[in-house]
Protein backbone atom coordinates (compact mmCIF):
# COMPACT_ATOMS: atom_id res chain seq x y z
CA UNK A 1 0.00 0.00 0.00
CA UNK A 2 1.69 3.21 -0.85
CA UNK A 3 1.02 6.78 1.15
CA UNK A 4 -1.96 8.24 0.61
CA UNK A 5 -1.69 11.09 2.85
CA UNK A 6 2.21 12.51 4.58
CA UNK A 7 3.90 10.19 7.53
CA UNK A 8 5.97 11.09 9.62
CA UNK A 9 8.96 8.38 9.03
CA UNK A 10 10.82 7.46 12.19
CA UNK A 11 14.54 7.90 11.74
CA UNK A 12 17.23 6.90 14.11
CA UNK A 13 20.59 7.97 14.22
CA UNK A 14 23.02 5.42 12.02
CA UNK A 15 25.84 5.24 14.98
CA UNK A 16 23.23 4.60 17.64
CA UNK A 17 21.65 1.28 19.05
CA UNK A 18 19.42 0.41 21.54
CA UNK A 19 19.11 -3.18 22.81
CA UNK A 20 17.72 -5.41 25.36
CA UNK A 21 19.59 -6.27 28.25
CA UNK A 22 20.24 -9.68 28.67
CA UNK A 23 18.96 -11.15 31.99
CA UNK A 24 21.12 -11.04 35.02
CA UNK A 25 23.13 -8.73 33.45
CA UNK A 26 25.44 -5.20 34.60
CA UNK A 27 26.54 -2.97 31.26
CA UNK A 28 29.13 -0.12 32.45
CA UNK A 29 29.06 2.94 30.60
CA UNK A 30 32.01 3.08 28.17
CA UNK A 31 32.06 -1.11 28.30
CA UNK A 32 32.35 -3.12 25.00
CA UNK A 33 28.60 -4.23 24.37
CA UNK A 34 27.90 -7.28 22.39
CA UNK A 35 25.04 -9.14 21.71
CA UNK A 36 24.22 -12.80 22.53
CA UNK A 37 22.93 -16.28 20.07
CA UNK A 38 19.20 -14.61 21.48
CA UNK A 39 19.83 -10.51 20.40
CA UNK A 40 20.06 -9.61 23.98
CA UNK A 41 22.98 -7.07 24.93
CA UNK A 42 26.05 -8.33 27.15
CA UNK A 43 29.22 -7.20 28.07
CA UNK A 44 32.09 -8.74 25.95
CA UNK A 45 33.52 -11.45 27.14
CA UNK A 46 35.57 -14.57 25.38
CA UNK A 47 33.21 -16.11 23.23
CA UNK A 48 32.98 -17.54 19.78
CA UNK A 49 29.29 -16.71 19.31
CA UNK A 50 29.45 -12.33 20.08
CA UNK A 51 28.49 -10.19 18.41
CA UNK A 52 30.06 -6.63 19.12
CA UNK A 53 27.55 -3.85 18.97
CA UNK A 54 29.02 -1.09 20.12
CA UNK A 55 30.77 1.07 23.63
CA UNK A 56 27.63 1.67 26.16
CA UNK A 57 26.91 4.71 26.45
CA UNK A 58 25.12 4.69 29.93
CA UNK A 59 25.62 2.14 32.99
CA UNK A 60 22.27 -0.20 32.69
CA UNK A 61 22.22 -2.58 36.08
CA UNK A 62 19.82 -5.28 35.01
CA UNK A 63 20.63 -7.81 37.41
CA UNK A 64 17.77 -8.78 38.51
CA UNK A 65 15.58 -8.46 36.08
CA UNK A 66 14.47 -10.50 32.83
CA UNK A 67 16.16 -10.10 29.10
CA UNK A 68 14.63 -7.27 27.79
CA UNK A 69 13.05 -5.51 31.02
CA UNK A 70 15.78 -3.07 30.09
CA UNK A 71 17.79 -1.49 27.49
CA UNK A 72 21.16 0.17 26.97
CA UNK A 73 22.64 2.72 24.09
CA UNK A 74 25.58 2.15 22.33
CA UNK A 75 27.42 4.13 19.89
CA UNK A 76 29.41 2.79 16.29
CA UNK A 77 32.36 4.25 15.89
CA UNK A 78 36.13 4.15 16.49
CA UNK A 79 37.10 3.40 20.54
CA UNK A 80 39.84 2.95 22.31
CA UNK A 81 40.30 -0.15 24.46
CA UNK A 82 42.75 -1.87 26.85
CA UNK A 83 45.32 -4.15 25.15
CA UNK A 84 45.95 -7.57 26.04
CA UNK A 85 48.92 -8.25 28.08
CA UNK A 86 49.87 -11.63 26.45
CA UNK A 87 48.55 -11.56 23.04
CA UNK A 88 49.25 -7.57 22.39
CA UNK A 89 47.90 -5.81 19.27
CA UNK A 90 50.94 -4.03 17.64
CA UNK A 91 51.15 -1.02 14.79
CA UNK A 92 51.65 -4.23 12.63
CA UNK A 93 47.80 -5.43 13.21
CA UNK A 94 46.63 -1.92 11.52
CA UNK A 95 44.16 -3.05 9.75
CA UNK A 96 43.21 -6.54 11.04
CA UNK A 97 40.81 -7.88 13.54
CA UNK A 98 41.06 -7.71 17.16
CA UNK A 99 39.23 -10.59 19.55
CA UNK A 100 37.47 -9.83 22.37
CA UNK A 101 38.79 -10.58 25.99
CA UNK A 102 36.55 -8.38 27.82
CA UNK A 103 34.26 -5.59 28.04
CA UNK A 104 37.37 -3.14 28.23
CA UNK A 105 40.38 -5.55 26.48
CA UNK A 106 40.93 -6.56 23.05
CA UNK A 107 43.49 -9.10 21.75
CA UNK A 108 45.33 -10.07 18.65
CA UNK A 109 44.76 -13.63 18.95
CA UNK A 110 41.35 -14.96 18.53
CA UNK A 111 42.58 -18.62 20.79
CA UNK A 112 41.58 -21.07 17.69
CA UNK A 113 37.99 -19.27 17.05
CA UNK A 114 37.26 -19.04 20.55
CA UNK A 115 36.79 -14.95 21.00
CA UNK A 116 34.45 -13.25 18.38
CA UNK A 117 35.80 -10.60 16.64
CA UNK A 118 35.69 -6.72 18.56
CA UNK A 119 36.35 -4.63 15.23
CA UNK A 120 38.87 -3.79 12.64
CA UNK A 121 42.32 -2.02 13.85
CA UNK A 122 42.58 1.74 13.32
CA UNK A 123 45.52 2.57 15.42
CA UNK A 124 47.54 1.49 18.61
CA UNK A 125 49.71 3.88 21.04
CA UNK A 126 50.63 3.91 24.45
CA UNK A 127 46.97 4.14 25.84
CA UNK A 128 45.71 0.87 24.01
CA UNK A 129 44.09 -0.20 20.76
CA UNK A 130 41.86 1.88 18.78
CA UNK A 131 39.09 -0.40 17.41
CA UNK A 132 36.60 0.43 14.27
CA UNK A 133 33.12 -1.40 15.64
CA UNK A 134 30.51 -0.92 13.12
């Protein structure tokens, strides 16, 4: 059915997301979000089967409530994260995918397609690893 008449189209911002909340589950603001095998939001964590969505934008504390009760904001974009102490990404991973560790760590080493990927590799100095999540 086409318009008959003018709508007002929703729009939403191309960098922004806003997910459910896994159940039994703490987001910290400026985290690495990722989403589960069910769509539901998580902090990252080593996994094969993340996601990455995006850094949090707020703190969301659903611990004890139900996937979905609430939801948390994240932002696309380029973010810098911890490096990983063992498996570091160097100026010579420009380029490539990092692996998740944690909500706040990537690595270069994805442990035989155990970690999902975080993002692509943009740049690394002396604060950590700057990481392209789309």
């Amino acid at each position: 059915m086409s318009l008959s008449q003018p709508r007002n189209t929703r729009r939403r911002e191309r960098n922004q997301n806003h997910d459910p909340v896994a159940a039994s589950t703490t987001i910290y603001q400026g985290g690495l979000v990722c989403l589960d095998a069910s769509g539901n939001a998580v902090p990252g964590a080593v996994s094969a089967t993340l996601v990455a969505r995006g850094r949090a934008e707020d703190t969301v504390d659903n611990s004890a409530g139900s996937a979905g009760d609430l939801n948390v904001r994240t932002t696309v974009g380029v973010f810098q994260f911890a490096n990983d102490g063992v498996a570091a990404v160097t100026r010579a991973h420009i380029g490539d995918d990092c692996y998740i560790l944690d909500d706040e760590t990537v690595s270069s080493d994805d442990d035989t397609g155990a970690r999902s990927v975080a993002g692509r590799v943009i740049d690394v100095d002396s604060g950590g690893v700057w990481v392209e999540i789309l």
